[in-house]
PDB file of N, CA and C in Angstrom:
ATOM      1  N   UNK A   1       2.388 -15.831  -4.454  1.00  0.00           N
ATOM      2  CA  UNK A   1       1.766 -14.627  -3.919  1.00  0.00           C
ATOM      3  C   UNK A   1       0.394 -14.995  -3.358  1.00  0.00           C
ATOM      4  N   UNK A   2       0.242 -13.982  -2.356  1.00  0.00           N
ATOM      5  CA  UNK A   2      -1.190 -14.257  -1.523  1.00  0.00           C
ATOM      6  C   UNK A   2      -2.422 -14.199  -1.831  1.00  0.00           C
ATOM      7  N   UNK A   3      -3.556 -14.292  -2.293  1.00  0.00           N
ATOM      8  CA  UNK A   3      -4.668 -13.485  -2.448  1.00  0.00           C
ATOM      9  C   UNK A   3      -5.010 -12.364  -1.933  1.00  0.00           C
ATOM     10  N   UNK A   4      -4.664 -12.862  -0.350  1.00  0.00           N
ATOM     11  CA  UNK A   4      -5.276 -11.923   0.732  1.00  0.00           C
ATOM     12  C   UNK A   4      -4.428 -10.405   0.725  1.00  0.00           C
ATOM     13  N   UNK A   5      -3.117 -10.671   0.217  1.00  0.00           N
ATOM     14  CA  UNK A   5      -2.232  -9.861   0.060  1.00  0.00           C
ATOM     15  C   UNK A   5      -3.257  -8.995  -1.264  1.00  0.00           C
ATOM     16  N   UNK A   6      -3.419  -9.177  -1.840  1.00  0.00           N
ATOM     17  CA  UNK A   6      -4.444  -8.318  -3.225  1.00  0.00           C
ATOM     18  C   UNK A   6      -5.970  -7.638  -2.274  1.00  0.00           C
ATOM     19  N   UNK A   7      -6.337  -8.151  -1.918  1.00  0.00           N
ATOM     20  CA  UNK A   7      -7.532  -8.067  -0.848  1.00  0.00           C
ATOM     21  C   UNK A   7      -7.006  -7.383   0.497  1.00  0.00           C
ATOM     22  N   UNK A   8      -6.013  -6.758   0.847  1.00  0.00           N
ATOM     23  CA  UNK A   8      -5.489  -5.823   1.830  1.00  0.00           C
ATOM     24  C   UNK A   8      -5.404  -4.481   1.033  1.00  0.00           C
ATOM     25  N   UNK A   9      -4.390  -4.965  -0.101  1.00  0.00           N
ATOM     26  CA  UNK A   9      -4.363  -3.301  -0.728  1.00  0.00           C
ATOM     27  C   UNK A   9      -5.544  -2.923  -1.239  1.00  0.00           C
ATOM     28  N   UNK A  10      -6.711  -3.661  -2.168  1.00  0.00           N
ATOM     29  CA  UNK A  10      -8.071  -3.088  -2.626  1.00  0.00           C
ATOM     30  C   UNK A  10      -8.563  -2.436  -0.975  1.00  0.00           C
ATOM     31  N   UNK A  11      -8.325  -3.194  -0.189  1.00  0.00           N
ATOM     32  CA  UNK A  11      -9.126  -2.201   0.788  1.00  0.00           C
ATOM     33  C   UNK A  11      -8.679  -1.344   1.340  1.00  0.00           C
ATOM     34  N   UNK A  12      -7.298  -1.203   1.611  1.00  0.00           N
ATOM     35  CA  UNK A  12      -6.453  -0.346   1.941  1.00  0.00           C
ATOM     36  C   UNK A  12      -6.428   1.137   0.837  1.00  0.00           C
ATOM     37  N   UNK A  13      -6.942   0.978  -0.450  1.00  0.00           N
ATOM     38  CA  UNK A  13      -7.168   1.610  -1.609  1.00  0.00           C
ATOM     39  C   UNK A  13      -8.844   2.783  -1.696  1.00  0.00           C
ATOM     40  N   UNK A  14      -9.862   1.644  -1.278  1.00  0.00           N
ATOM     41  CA  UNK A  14     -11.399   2.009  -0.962  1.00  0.00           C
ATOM     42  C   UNK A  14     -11.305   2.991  -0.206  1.00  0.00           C
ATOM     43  N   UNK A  15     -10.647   2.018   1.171  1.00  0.00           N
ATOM     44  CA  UNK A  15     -10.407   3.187   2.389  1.00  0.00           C
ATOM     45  C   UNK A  15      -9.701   4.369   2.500  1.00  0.00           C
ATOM     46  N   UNK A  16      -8.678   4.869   1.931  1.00  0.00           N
ATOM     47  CA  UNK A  16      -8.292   5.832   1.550  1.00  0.00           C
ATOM     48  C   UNK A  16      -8.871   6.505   0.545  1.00  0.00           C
ATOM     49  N   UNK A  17      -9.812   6.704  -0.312  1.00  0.00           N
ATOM     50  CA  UNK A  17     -10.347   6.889  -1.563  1.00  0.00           C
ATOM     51  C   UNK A  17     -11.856   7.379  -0.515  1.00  0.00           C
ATOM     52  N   UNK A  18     -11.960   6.875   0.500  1.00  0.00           N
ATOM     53  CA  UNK A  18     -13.268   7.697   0.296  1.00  0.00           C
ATOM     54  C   UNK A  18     -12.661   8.439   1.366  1.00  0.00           C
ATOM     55  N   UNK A  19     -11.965   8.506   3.028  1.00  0.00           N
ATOM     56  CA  UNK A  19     -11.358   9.092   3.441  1.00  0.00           C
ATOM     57  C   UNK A  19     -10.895  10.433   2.720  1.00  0.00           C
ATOM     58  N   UNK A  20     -10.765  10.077   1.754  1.00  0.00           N
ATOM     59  CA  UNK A  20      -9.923  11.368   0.763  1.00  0.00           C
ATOM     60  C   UNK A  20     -11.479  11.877   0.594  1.00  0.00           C
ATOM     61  N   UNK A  21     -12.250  11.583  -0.327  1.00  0.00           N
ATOM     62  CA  UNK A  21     -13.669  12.276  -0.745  1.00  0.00           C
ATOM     63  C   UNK A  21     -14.246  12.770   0.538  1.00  0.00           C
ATOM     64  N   UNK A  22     -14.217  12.630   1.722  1.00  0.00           N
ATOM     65  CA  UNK A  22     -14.886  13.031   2.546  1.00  0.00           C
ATOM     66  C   UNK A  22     -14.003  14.239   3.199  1.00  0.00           C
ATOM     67  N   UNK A  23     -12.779  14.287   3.024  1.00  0.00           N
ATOM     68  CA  UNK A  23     -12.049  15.390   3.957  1.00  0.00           C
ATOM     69  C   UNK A  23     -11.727  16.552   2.704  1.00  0.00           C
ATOM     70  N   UNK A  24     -11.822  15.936   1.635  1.00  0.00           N
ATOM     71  CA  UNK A  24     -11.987  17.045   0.351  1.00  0.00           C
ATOM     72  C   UNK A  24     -13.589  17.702   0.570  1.00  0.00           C
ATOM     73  N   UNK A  25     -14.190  17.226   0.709  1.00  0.00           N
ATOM     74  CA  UNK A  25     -15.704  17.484   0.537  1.00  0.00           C
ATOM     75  C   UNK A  25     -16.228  18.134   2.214  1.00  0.00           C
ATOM     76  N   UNK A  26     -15.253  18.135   3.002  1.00  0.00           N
ATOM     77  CA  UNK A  26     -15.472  18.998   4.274  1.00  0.00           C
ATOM     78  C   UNK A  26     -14.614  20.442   4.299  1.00  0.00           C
ATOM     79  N   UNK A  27     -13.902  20.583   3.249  1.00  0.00           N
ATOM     80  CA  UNK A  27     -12.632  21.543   2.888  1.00  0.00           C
ATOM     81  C   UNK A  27     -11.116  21.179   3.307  1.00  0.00           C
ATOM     82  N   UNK A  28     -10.744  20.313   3.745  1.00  0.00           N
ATOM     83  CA  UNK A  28      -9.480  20.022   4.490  1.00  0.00           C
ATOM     84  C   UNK A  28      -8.997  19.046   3.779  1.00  0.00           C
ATOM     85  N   UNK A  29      -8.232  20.037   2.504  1.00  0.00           N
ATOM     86  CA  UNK A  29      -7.638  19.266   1.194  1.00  0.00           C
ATOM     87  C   UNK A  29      -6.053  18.889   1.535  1.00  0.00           C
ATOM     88  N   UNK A  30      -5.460  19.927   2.506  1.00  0.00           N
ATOM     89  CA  UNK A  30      -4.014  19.208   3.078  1.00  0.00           C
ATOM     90  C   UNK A  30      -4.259  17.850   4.198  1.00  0.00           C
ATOM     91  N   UNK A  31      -5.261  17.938   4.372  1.00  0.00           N
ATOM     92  CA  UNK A  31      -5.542  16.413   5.466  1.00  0.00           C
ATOM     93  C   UNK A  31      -6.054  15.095   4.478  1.00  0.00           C
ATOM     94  N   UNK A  32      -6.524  15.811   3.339  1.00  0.00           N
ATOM     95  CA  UNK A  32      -6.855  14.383   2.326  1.00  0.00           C
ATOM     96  C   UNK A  32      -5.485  14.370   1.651  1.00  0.00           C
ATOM     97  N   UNK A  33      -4.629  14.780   1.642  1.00  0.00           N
ATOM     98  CA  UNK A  33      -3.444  14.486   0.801  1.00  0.00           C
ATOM     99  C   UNK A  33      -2.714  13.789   2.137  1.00  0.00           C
ATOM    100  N   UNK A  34      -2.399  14.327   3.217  1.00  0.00           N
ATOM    101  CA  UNK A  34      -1.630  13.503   3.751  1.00  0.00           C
ATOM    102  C   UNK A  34      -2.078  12.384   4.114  1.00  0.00           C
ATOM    103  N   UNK A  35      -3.479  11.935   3.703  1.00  0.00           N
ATOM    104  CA  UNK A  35      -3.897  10.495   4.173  1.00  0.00           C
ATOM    105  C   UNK A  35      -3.892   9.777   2.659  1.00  0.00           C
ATOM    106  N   UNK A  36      -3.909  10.294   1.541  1.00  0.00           N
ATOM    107  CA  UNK A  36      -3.806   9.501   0.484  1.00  0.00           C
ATOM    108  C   UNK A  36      -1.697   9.333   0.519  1.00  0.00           C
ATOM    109  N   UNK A  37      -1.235  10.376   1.195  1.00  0.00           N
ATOM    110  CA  UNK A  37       0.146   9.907   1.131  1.00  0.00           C
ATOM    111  C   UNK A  37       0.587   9.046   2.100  1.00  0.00           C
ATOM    112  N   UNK A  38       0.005   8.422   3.140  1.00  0.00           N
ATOM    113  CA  UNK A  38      -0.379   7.702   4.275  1.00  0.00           C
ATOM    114  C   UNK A  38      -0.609   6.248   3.721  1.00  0.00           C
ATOM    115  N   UNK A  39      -1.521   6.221   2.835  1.00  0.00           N
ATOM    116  CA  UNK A  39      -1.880   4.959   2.237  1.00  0.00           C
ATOM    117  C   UNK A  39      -0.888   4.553   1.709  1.00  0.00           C
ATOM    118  N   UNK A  40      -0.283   5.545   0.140  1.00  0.00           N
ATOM    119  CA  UNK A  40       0.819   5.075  -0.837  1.00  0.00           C
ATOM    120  C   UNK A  40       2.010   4.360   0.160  1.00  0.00           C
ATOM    121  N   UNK A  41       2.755   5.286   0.913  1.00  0.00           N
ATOM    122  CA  UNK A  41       3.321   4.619   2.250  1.00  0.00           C
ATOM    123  C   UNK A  41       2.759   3.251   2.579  1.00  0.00           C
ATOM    124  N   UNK A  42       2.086   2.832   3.618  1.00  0.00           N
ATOM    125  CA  UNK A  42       1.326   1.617   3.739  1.00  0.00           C
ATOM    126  C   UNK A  42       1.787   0.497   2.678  1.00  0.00           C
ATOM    127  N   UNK A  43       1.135   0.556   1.664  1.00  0.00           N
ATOM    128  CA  UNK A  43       1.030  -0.082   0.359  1.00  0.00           C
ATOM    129  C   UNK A  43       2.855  -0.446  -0.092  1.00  0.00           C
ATOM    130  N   UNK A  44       2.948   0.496  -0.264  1.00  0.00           N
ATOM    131  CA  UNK A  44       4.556   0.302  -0.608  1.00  0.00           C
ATOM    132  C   UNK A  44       5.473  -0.689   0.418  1.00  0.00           C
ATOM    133  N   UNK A  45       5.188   0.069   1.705  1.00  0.00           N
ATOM    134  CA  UNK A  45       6.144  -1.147   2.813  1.00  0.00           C
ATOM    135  C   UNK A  45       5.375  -2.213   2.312  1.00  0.00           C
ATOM    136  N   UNK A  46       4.060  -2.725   1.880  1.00  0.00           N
ATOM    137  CA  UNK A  46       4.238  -4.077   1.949  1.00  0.00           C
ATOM    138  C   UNK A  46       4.501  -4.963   1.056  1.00  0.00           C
ATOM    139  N   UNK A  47       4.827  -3.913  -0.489  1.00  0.00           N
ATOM    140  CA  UNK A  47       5.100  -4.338  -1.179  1.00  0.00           C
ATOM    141  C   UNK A  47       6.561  -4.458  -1.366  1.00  0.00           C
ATOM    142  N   UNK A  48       7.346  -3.340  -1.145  1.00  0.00           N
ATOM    143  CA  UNK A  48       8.618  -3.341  -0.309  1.00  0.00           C
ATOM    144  C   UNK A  48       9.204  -4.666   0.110  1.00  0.00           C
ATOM    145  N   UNK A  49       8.098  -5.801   0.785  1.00  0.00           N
ATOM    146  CA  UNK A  49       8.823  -7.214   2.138  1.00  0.00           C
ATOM    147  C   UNK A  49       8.436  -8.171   0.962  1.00  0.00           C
ATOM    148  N   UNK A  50       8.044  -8.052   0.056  1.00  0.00           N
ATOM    149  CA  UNK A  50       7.393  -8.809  -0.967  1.00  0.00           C
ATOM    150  C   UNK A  50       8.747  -8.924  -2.059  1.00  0.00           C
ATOM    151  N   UNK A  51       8.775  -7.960  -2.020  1.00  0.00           N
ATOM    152  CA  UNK A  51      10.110  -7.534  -3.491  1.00  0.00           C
ATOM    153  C   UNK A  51      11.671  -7.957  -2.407  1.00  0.00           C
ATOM    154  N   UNK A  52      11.450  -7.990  -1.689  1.00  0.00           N
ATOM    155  CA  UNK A  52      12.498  -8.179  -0.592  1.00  0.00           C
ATOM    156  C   UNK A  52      13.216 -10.069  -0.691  1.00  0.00           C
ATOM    157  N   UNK A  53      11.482 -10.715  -0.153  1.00  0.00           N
ATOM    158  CA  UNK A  53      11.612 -12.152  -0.330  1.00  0.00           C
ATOM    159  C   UNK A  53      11.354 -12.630  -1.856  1.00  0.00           C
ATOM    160  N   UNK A  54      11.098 -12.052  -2.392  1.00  0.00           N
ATOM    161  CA  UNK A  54      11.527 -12.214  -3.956  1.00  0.00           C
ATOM    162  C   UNK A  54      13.436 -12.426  -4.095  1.00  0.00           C
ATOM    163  N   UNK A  55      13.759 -11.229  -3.906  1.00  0.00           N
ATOM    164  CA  UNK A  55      15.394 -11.619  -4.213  1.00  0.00           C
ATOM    165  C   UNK A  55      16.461 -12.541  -3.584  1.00  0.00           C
ATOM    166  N   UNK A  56      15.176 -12.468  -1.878  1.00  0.00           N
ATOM    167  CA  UNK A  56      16.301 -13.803  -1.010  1.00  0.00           C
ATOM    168  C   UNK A  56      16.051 -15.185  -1.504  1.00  0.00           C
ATOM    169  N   UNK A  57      14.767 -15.120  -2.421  1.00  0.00           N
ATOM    170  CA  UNK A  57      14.052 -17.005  -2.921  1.00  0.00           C
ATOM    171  C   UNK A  57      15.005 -16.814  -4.356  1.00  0.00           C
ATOM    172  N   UNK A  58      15.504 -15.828  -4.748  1.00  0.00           N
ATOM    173  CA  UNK A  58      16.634 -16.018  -5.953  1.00  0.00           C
ATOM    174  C   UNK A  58      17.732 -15.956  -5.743  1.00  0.00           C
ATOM    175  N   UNK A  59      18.158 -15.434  -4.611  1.00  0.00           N
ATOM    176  CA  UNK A  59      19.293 -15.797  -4.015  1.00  0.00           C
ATOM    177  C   UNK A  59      19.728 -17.291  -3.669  1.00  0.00           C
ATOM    178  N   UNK A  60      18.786 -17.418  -2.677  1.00  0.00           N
ATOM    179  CA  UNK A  60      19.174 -19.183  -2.214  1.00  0.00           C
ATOM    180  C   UNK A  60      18.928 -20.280  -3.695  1.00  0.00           C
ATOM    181  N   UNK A  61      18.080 -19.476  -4.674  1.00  0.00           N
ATOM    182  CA  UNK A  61      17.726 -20.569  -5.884  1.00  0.00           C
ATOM    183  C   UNK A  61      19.396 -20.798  -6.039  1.00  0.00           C
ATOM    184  N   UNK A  62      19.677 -19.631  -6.817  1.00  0.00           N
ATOM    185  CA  UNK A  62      20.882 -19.486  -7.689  1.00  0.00           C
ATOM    186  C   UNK A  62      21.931 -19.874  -6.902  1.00  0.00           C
ATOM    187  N   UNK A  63      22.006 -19.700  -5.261  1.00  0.00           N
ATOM    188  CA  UNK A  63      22.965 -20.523  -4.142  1.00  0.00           C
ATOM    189  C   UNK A  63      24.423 -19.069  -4.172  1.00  0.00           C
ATOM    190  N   UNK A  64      23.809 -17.802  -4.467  1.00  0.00           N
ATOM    191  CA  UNK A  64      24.521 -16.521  -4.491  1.00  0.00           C
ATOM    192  C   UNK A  64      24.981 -16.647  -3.124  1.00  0.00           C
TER     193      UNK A  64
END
């Protein structure tokens, strides 16, 4: 696993986190939810291609 891959989602995390505090804190609490559900999305596909080449590097191990 990557580092940089850990160091995308912390910022991908910050950035949504204050995005959210700032559109909560202007009143536009359905626009901070769909950007904190924006992120989770994000985050997931890339964890998603991760969990993906996980099963093809146990695939070819095991020779499935």
């Amino acid at each position: 696993m990557d580092v940089n891959l850990i160091f995308k989602i912390a910022a991908i995390g910050i950035v949504i986190a204050v995005l959210n505090n700032v559109l909560i804190r202007s009143g536009r609490e359905e626009m901070a939810m769909m950007t904190t559900l924006t992120g989770i999305v994000v985050v997931l596909m890339m964890v998603i291609s991760l969990i993906s080449r996980l099963f093809d590097t146990v695939r070819t191990m095991f020779q499935l």
